[in-house]
C-alpha atoms as a PDB file:
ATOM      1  CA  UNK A   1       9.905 -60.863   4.110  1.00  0.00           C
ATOM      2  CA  UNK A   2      11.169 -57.786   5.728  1.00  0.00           C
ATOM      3  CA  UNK A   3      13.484 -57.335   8.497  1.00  0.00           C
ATOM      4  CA  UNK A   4      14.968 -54.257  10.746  1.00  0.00           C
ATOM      5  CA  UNK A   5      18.517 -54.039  10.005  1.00  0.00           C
ATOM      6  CA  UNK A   6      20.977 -52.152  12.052  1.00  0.00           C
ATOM      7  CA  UNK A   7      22.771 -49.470  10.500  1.00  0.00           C
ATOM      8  CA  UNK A   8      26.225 -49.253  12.474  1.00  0.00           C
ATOM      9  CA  UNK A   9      26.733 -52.717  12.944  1.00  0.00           C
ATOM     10  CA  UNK A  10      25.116 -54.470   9.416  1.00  0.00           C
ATOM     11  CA  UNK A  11      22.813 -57.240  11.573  1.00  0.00           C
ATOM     12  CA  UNK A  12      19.499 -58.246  11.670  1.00  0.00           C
ATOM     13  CA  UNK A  13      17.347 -57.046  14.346  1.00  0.00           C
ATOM     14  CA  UNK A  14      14.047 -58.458  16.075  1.00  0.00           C
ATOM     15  CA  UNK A  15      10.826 -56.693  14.036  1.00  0.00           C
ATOM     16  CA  UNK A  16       9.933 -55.657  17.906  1.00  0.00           C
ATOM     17  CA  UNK A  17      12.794 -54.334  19.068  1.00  0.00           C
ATOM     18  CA  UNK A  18      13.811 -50.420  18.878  1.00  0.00           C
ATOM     19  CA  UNK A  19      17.242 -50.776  19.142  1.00  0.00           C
ATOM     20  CA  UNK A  20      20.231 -53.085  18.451  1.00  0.00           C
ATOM     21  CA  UNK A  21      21.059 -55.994  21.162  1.00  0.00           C
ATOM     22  CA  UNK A  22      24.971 -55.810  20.184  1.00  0.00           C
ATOM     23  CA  UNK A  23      25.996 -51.983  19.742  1.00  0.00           C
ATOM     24  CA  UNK A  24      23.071 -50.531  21.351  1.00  0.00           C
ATOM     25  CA  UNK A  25      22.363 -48.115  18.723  1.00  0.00           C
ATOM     26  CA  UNK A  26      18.792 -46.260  17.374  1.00  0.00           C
ATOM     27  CA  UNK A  27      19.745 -45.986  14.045  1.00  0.00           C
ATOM     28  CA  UNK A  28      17.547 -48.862  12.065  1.00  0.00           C
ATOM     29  CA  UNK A  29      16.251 -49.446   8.677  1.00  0.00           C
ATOM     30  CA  UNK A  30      13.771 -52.089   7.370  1.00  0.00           C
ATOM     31  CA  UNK A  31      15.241 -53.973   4.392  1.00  0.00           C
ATOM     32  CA  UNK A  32      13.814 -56.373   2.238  1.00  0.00           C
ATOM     33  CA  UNK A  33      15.189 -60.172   2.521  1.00  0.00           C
ATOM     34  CA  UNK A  34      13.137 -62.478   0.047  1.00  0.00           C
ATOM     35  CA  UNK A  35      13.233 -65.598  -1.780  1.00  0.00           C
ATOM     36  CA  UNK A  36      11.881 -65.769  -5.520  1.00  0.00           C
ATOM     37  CA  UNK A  37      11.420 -68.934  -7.423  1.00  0.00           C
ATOM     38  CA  UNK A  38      12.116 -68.880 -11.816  1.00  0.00           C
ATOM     39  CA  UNK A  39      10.720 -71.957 -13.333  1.00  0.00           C
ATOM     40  CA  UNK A  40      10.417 -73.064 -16.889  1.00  0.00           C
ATOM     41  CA  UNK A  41      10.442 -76.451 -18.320  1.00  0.00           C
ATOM     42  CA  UNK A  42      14.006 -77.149 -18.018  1.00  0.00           C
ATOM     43  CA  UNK A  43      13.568 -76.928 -14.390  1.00  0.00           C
ATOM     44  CA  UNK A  44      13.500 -74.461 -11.388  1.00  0.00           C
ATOM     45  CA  UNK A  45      15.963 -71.413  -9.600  1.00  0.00           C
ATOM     46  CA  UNK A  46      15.380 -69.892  -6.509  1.00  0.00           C
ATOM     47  CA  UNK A  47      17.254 -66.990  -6.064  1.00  0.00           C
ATOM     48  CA  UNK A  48      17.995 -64.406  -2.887  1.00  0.00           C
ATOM     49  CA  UNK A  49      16.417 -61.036  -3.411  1.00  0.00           C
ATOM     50  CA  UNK A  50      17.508 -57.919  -1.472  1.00  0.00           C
ATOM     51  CA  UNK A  51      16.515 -54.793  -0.231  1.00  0.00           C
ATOM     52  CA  UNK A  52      17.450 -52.339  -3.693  1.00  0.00           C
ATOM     53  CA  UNK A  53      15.989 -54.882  -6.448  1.00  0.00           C
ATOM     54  CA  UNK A  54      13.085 -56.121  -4.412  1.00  0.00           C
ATOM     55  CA  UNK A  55      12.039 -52.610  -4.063  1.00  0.00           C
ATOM     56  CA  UNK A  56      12.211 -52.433  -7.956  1.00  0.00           C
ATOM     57  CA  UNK A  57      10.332 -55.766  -8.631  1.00  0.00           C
ATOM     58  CA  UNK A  58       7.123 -54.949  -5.928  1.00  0.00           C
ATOM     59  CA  UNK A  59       7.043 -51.230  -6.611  1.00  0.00           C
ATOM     60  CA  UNK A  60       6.895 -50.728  -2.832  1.00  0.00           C
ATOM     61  CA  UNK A  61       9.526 -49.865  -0.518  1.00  0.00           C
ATOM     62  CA  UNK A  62       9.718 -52.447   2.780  1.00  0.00           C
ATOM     63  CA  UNK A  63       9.055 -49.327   4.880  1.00  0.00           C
ATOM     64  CA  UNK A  64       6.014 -49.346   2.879  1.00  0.00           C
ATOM     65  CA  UNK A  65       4.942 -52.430   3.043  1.00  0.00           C
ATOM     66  CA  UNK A  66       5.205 -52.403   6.667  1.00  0.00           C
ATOM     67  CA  UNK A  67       3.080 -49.677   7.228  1.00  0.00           C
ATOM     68  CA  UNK A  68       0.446 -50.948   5.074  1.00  0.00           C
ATOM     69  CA  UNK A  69       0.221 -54.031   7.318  1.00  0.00           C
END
């Protein structure tokens, strides 16, 4: 999942909107916000993934991935 993320006031932002609700600003990044699930037979983790080592696991930025949609 990717989200726009406001960079003055660190929140999340609607994927529509072009610009922040609380500070008003323009300046906005897309981030990376995903859940991954490790299982073996001892049982199962799911773990919080963020923006710098999502990017590293799928090889794509979330500005990327955007675009390609």
């Amino acid at each position: 999942m990717i989200f726009k993320f406001c960079d003055l006031c660190k929140k999340k932002i609607n994927l529509t909107s072009l610009k922040c609700y609380d500070c008003k600003a323009n300046v906005i990044s897309i981030k990376y916000n995903t859940n991954i699930e490790f299982t073996d037979y001892s049982g199962s983790i799911i773990l919080s993934v963020f923006d710098n080592v999502a990017e590293k696991l799928f090889g794509i930025s979330a500005l990327g991935l955007k675009e390609m949609k």
